[in-house]
Each structure stands twice: as structure tokens, then as C-alpha cells.
C-alpha atoms as a PDB file:
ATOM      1  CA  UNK A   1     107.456 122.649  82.709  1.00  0.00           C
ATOM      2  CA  UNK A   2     105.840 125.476  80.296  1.00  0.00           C
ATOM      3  CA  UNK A   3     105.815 127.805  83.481  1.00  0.00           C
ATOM      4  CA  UNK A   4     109.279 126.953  84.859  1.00  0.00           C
ATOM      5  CA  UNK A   5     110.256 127.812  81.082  1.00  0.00           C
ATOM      6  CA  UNK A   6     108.457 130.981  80.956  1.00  0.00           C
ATOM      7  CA  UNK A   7     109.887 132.161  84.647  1.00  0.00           C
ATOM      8  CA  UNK A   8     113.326 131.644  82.876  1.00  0.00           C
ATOM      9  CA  UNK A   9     112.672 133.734  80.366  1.00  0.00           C
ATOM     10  CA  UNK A  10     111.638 136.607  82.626  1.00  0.00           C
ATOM     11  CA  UNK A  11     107.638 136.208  82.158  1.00  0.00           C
ATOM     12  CA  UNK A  12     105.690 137.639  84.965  1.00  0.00           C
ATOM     13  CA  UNK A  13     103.263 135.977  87.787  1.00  0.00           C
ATOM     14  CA  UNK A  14     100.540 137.430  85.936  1.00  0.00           C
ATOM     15  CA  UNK A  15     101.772 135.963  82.319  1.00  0.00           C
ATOM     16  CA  UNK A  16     101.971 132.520  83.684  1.00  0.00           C
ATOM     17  CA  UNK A  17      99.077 132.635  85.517  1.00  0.00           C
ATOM     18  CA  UNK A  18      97.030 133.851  82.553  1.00  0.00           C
ATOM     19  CA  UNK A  19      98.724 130.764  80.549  1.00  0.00           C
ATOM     20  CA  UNK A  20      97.478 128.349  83.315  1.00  0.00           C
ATOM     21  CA  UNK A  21      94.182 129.758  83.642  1.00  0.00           C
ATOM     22  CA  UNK A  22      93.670 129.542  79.868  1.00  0.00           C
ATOM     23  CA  UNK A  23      94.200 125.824  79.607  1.00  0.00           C
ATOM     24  CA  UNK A  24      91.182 124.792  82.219  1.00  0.00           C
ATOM     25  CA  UNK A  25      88.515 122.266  80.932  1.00  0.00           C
ATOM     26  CA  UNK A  26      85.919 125.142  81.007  1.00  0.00           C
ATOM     27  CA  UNK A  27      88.464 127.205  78.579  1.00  0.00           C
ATOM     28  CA  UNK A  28      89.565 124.192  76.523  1.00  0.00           C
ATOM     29  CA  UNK A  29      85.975 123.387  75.788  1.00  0.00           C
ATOM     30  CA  UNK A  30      84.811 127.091  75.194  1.00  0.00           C
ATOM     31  CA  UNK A  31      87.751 126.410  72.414  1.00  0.00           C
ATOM     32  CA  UNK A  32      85.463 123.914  71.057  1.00  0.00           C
ATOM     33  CA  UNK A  33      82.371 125.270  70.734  1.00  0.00           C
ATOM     34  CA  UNK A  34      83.063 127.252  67.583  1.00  0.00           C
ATOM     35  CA  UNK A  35      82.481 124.138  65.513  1.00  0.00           C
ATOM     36  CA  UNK A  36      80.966 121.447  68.233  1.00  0.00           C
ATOM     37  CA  UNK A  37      78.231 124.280  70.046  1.00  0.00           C
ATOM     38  CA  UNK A  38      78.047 125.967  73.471  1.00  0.00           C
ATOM     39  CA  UNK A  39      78.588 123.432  76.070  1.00  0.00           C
ATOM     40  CA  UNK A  40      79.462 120.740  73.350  1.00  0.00           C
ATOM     41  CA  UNK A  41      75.887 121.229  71.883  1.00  0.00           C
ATOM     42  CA  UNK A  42      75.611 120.895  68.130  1.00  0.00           C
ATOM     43  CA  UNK A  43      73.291 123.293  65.957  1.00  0.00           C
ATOM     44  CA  UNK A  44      74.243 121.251  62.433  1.00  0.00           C
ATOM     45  CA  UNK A  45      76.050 118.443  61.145  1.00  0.00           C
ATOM     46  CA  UNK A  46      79.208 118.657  63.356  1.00  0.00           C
ATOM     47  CA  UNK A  47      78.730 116.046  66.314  1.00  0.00           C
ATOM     48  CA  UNK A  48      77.902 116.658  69.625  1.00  0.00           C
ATOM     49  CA  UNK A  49      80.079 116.215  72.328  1.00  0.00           C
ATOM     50  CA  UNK A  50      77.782 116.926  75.592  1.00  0.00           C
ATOM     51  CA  UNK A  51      77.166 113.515  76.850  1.00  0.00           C
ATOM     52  CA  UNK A  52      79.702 111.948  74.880  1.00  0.00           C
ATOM     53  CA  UNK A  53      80.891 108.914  77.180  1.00  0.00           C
ATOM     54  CA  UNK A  54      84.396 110.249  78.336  1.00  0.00           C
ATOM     55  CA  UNK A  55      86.102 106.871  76.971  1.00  0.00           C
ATOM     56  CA  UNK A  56      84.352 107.211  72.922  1.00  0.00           C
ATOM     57  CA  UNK A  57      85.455 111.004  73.745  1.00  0.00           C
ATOM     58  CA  UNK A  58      89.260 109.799  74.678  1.00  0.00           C
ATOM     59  CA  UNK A  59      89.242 107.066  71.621  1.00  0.00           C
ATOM     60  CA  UNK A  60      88.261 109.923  69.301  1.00  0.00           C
ATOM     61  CA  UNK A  61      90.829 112.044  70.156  1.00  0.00           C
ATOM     62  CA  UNK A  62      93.232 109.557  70.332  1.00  0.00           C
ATOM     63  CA  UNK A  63      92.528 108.454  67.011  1.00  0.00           C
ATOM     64  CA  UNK A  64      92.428 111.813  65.635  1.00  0.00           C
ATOM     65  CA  UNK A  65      95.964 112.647  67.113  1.00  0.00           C
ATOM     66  CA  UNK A  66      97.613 109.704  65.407  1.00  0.00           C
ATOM     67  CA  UNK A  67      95.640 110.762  62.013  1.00  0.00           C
ATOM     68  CA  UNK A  68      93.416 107.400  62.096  1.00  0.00           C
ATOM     69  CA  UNK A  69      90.032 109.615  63.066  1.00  0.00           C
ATOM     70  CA  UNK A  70      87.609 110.106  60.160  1.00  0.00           C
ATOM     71  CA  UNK A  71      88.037 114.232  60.216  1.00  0.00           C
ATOM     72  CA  UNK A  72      88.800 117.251  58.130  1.00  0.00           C
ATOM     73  CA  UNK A  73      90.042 119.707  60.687  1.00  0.00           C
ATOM     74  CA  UNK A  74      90.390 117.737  64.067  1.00  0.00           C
ATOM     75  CA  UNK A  75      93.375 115.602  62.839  1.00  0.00           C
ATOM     76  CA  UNK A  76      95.466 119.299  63.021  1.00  0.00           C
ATOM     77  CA  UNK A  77      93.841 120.606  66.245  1.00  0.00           C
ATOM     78  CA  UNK A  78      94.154 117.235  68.440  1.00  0.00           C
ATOM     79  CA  UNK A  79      97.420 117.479  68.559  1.00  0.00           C
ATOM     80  CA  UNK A  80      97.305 120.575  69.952  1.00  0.00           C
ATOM     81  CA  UNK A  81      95.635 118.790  72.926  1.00  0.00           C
ATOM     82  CA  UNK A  82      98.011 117.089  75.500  1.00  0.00           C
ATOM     83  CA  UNK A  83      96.499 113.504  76.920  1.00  0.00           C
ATOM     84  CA  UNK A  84      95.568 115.274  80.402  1.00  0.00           C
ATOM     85  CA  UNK A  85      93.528 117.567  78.365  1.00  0.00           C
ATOM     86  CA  UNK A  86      92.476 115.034  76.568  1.00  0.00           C
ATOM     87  CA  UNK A  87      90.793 113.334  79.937  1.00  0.00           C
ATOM     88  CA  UNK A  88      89.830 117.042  81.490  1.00  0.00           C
ATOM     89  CA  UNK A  89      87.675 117.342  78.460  1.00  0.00           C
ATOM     90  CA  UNK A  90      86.250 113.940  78.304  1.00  0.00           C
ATOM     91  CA  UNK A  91      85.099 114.450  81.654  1.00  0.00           C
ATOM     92  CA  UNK A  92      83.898 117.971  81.346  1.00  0.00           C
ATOM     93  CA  UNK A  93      81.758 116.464  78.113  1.00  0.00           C
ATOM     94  CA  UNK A  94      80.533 113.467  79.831  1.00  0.00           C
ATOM     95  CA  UNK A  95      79.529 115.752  82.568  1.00  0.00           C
ATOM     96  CA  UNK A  96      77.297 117.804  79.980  1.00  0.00           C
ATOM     97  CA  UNK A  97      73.927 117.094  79.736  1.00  0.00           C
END
């Protein structure tokens, strides 16, 4: 839908295929590791996410979305996150070892 939008609007091959590209598991979780650690690894207080069982990773987000999740920033960057991103990740996490 995004990239039938942006062909509309007269964005190039290249712009929408840099959009799609971005929005891989690999790039969503590089995203993450700011606060959460190269490949979901945690060097403090922030959890962990490599290993996380892909349905407690789903829950979480879930719960963050909706503003139930314990958090202080992942309530406003869930969101963000559609629910097939949602699963990519969990399986790119669960996947991490």
C-alpha cells in the first residue's frame, strides 16, 4: 500500500526500494539495538531480547502497543511497529542465540 502510495506521488524505483529494504527484520532489529544491544544482546539493565521466545516477544509488544506493557519509552515506539513486524522480529529474536 505504502509503495503504491509513493509511485503515485512520483517516488522513484530506487525510493521505494530503499523504503522496503529498510523495514527487513535484520534493519528493524539493528533499530533496536540502541537500547536492547547488538543482536538483541543487553550490556545493562534494559532486557535482552536474543532468545526471547517469539510468543513472550509478540505478548510484549502487544501489550506495549495498547499501553498495558510496564515501559518508559517502548509504549511510543511499538506502535511504530506493524503486527507483521511484530512476528518478523519475534522470529529474528528467537532465532538469536
Amino acid at each position: 500500500m505504502v509503495l503504491i502510495l509513493l509511485a503515485l506521488l512520483g517516488a522513484s524505483l530506487a525510493d521505494m526500494v530503499a523504503l522496503a529494504a529498510e523495514r527487513t527484520p535484520t534493519a528493524l532489529a539493528n533499530a533496536c539495538a540502541s537500547c536492547h544491544g547488538p543482536d538483541g544482546r543487553s550490556q545493562g539493565a534494559i532486557p535482552s531480547l536474543a532468545g526471547m521466545p517469539a510468543q513472550e516477544f509478540v505478548a510484549k509488544m502487544t501489550a506495549f502497543r495498547s499501553g498495558a506493557g510496564d515501559a518508559t519509552v517502548m509504549d511510543r515506539i511499538a506502535p511504530g511497529v506493524s503486527p507483521a513486524e511484530v512476528d518478523a522480529l519475534a522470529d529474528h529474536f528467537a532465532q538469536s542465540h
